[in-house]
Protein backbone atom coordinates (compact mmCIF):
# COMPACT_ATOMS: atom_id res chain seq x y z
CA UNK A 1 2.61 4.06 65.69
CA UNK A 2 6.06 3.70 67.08
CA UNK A 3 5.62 2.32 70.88
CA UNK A 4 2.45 0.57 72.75
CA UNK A 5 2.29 3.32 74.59
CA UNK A 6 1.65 5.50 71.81
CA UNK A 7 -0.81 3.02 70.55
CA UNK A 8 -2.92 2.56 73.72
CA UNK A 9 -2.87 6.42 74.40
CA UNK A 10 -4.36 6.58 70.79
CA UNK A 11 -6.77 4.02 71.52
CA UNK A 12 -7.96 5.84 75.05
CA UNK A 13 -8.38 8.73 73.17
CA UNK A 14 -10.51 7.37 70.49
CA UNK A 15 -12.62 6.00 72.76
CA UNK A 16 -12.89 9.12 75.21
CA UNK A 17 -14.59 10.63 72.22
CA UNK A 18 -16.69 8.15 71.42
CA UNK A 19 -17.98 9.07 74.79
CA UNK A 20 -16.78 5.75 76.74
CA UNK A 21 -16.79 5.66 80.44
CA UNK A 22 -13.52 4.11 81.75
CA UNK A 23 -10.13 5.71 83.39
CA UNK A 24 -7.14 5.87 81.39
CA UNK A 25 -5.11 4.02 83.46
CA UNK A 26 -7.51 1.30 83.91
CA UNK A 27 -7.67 1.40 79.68
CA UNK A 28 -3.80 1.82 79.23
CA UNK A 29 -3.11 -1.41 81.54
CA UNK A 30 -6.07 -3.63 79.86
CA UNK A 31 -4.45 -2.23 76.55
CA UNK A 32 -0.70 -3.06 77.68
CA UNK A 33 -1.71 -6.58 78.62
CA UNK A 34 -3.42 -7.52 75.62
CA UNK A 35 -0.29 -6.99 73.75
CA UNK A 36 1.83 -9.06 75.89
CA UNK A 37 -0.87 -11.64 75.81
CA UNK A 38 -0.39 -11.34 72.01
CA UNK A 39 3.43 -11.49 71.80
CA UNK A 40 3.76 -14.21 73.87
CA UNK A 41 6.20 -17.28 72.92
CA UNK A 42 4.61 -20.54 74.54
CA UNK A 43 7.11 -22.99 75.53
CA UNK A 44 6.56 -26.56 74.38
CA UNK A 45 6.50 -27.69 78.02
CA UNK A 46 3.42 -25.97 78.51
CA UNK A 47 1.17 -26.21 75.81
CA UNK A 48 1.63 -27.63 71.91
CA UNK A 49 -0.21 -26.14 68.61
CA UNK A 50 -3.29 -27.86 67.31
CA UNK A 51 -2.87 -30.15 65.08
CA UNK A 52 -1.36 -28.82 61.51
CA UNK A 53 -2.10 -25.64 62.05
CA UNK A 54 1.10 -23.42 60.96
CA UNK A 55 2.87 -21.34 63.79
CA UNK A 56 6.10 -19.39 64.30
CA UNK A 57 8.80 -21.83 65.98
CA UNK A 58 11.81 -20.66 68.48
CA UNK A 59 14.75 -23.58 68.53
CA UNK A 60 17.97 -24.16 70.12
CA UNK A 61 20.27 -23.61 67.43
CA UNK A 62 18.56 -20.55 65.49
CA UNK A 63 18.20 -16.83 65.77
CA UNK A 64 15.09 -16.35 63.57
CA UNK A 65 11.55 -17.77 64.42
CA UNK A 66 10.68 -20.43 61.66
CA UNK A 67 7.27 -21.07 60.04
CA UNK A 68 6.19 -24.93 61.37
CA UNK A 69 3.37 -27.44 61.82
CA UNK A 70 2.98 -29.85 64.36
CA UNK A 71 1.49 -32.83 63.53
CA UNK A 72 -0.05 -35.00 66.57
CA UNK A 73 -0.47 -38.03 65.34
CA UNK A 74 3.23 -38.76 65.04
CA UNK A 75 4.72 -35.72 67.15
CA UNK A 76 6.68 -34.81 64.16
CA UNK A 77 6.66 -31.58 63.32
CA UNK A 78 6.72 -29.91 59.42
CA UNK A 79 8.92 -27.11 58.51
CA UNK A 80 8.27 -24.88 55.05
CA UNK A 81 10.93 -24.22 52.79
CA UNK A 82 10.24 -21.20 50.57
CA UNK A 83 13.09 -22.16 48.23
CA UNK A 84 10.67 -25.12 46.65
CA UNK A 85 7.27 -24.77 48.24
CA UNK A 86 7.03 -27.74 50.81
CA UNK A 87 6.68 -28.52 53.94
CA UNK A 88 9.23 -31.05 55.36
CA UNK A 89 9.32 -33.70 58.15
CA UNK A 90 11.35 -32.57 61.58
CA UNK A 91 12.74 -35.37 63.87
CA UNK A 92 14.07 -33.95 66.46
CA UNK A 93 11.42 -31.99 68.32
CA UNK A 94 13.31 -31.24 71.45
CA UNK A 95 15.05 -28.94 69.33
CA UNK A 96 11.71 -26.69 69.66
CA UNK A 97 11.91 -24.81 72.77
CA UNK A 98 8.84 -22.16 71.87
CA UNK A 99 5.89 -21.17 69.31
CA UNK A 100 3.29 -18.51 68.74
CA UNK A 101 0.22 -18.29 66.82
CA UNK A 102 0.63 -16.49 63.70
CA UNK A 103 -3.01 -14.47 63.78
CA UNK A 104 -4.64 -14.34 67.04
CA UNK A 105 -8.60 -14.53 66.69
């Protein structure tokens, strides 16, 4: 599928013959706010990860979202590096402005 709209007009169709009772618009806009719900960055401000569980990262001084960990015992968080394998130690966390979950349950 190219757009969300093409996507949630898909999905309204599949359920109209499935024989579902709801209006498309009331479907489209439940549809279309799920997705934003699930593309959402979270600043740091307002909420942090759990602890060690791996997230996408936003900070100051890159382009790219990074693959992290926070760690709450010592506020530090944990950055992978696919060149070797490992995860390495952060300091500076007000460097991390945003983060996402990576799979949404």
């Amino acid at each position: 599928m190219k757009t969300i709209d093409e996507a949630a007009n898909r999905s309204f169709a599949m359920l109209q013959i499935a024989g579902a009772d709801t209006s498309e618009q009331d479907f489209i806009g439940g549809f279309k706010i799920g997705v934003e719900f699930s593309q959402r960055w979270i600043p740091v401000e307002e909420e942090l990860p759990q602890h060690r569980i791996a997230v996408f990262v936003k900070m100051i001084d890159r382009n790219i979202p990074i693959l992290a960990t926070l760690n709450t015992n010592d506020m530090c968080w944990y950055f992978y590096d696919y060149s070797d394998n490992e995860w390495y130690g952060f300091a500076s966390v007000k460097k991390i402005t945003h983060w996402r979950p990576i799979e949404l349950k």
